[in-house]
Protein backbone atom coordinates (compact mmCIF):
# COMPACT_ATOMS: atom_id res chain seq x y z
CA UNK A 1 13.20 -13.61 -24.57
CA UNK A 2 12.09 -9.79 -24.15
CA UNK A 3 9.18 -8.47 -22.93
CA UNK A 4 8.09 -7.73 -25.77
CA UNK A 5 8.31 -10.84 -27.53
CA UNK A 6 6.67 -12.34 -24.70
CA UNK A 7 3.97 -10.22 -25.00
CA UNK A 8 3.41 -10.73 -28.76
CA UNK A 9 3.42 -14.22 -28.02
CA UNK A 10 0.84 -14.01 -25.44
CA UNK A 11 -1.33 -12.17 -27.64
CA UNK A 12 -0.64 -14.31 -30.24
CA UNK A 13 -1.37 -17.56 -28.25
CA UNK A 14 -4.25 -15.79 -26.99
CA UNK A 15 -5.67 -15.32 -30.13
CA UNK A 16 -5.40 -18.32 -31.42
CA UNK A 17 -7.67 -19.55 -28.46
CA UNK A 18 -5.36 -21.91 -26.52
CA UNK A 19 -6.15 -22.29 -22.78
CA UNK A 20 -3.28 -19.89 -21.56
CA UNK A 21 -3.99 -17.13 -19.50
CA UNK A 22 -2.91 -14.15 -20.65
CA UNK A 23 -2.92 -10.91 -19.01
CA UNK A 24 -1.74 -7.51 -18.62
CA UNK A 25 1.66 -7.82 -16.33
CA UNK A 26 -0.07 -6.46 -13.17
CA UNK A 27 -2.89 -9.15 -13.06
CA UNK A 28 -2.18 -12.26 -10.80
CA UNK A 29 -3.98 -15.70 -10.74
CA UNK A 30 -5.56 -16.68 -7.42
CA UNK A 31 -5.33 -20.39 -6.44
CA UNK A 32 -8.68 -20.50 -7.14
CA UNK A 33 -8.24 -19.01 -10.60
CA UNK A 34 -9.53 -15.82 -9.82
CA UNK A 35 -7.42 -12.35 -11.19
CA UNK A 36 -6.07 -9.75 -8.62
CA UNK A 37 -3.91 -7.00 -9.10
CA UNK A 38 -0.84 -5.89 -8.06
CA UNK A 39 0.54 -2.21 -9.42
CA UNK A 40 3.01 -0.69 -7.01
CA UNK A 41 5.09 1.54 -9.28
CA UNK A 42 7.66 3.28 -6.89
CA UNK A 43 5.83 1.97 -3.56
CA UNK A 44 6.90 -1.80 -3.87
CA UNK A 45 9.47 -1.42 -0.89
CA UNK A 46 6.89 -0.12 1.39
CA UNK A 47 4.25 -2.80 0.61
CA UNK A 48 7.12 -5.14 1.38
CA UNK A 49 7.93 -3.66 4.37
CA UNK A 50 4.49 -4.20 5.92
CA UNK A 51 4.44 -7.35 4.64
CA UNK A 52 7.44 -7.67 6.78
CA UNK A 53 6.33 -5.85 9.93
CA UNK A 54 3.18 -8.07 9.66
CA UNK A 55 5.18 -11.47 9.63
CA UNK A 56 7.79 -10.05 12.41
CA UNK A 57 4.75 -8.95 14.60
CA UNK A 58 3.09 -12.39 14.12
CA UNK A 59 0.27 -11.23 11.60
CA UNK A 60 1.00 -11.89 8.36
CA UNK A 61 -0.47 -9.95 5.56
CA UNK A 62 -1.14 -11.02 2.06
CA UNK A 63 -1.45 -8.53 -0.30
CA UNK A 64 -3.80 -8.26 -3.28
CA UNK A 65 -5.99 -6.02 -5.75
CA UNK A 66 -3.81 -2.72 -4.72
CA UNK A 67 -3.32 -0.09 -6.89
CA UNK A 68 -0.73 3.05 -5.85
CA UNK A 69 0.04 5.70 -8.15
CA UNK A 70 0.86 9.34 -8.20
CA UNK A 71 -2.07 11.65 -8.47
CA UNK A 72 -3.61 15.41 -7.94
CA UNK A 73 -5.24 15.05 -4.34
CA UNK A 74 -6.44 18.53 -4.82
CA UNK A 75 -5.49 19.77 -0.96
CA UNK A 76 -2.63 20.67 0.28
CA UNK A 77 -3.17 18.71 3.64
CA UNK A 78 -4.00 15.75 2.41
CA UNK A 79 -0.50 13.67 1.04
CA UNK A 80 -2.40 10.12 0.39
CA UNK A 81 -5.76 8.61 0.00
CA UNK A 82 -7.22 5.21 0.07
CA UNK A 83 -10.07 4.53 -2.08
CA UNK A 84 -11.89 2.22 -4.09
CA UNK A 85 -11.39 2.51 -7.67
CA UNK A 86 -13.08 0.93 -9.99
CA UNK A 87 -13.78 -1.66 -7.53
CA UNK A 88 -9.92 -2.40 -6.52
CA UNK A 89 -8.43 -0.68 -3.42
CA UNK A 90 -6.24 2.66 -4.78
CA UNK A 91 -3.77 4.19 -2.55
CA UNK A 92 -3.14 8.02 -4.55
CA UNK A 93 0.18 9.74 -2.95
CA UNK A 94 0.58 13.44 -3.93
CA UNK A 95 3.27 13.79 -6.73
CA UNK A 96 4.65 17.34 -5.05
CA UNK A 97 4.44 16.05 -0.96
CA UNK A 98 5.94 12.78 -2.32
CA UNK A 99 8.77 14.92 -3.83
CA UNK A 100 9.15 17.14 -1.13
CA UNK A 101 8.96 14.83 1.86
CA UNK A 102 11.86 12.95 3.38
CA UNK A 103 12.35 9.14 3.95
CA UNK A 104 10.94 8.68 7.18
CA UNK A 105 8.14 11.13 6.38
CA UNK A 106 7.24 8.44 2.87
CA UNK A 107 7.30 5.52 5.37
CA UNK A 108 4.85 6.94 7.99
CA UNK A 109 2.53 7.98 5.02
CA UNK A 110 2.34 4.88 3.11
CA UNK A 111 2.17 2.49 6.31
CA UNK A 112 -1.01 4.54 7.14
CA UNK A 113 -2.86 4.28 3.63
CA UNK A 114 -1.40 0.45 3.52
CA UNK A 115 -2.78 0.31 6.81
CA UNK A 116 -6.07 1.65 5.29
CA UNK A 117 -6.53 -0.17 2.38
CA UNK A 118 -4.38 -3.35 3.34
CA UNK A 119 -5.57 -3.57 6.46
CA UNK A 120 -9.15 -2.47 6.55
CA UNK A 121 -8.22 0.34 9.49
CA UNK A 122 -9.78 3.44 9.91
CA UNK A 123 -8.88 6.53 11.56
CA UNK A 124 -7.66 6.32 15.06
CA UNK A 125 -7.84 9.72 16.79
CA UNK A 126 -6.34 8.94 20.19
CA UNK A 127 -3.02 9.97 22.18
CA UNK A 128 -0.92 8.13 24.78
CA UNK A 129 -2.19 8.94 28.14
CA UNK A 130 -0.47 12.10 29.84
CA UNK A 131 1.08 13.42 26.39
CA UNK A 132 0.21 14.53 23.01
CA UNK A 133 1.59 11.90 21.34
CA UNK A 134 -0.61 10.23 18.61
CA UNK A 135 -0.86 6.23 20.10
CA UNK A 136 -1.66 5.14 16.43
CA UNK A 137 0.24 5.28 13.01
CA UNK A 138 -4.02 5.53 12.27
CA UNK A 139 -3.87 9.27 13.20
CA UNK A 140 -5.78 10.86 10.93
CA UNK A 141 -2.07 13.63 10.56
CA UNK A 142 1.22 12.41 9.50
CA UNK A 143 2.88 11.70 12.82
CA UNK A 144 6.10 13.39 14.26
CA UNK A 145 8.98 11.70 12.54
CA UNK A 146 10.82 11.85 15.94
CA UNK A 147 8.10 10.22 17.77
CA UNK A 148 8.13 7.31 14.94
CA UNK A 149 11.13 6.66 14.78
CA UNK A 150 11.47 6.77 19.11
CA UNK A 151 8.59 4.67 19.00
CA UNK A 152 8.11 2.31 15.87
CA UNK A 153 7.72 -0.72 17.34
CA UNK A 154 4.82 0.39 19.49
CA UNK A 155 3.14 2.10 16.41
CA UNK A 156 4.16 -1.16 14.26
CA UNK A 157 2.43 -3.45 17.10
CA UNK A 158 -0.31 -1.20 17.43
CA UNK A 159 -0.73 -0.90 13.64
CA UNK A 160 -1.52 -4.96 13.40
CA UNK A 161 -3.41 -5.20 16.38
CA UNK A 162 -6.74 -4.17 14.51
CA UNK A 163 -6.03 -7.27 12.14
């Protein structure tokens, strides 16, 4: 059956009052019953990857009401943002850095705003001891991609530790 049959018969079922939930494909069903959302767009494979990182670090993460989409940061510094909007947790990644940055440069961005509004982690503006070296993925700048990549399972440890 295609989508679109399914959704016309949805609607239709819907309309005609039966108890079946229907909802927009994003929206999820709690055990409980309650609705979250789930709208990753071109991000899925990073919200799987902490998901990942979580369970190989021994903290699983369960993810739900996130919203990431392109969108017009306004400032050229700032490549993603984690806010709440509309009451659900929004991760907004600049269309143009997106574009322009490279793989490993994606991956450090969207592990920090997953680590934001995932994770419940602010800003952490510290450096490893005797170097300049950010000591968290939480830096409030992109980190080196050398340094991440030299270094990843330290930042992806030190990344769950605040769960």
């Amino acid at each position: 059956m295609t989508k679109i049959r399914l959704l016309y018969v949805c609607g239709l079922v819907c309309s005609l009052a039966f108890s079946v939930a229907c909802a927009p494909p994003e929206q999820r069903l709690n055990g409980d019953g309650t609705q979250y959302l789930q709208e990753f767009g071109d991000f899925s494979s990073y919200v799987s990857l902490l998901i990942q990182r979580g369970s190989e670090v021994g903290k699983p993460v369960v993810v739900q009401n996130l919203r990431i989409t392109y969108g017009d940061l306004g400032n050229s510094q700032v490549l993603g943002r984690c806010s709440l909007k509309e009451g659900i947790p929004t991760i907004i990644v600049d269309k143009e850095a997106w574009a322009d940055a490279g793989n490993v440069e994606r991956e450090i961005l969207m592990m920090h705003e997953l680590g934001h509004c995932v994770l419940g982690i602010g800003h952490v503006d510290e450096t490893i001891e005797g170097s300049n070296r950010p000591a968290s993925l939480m830096n409030p700048y992109i980190i080196n991609e050398v340094d991440y990549e030299q270094n990843y399972w330290d930042y992806m440890t030190e990344l769950f530790s605040h769960v």
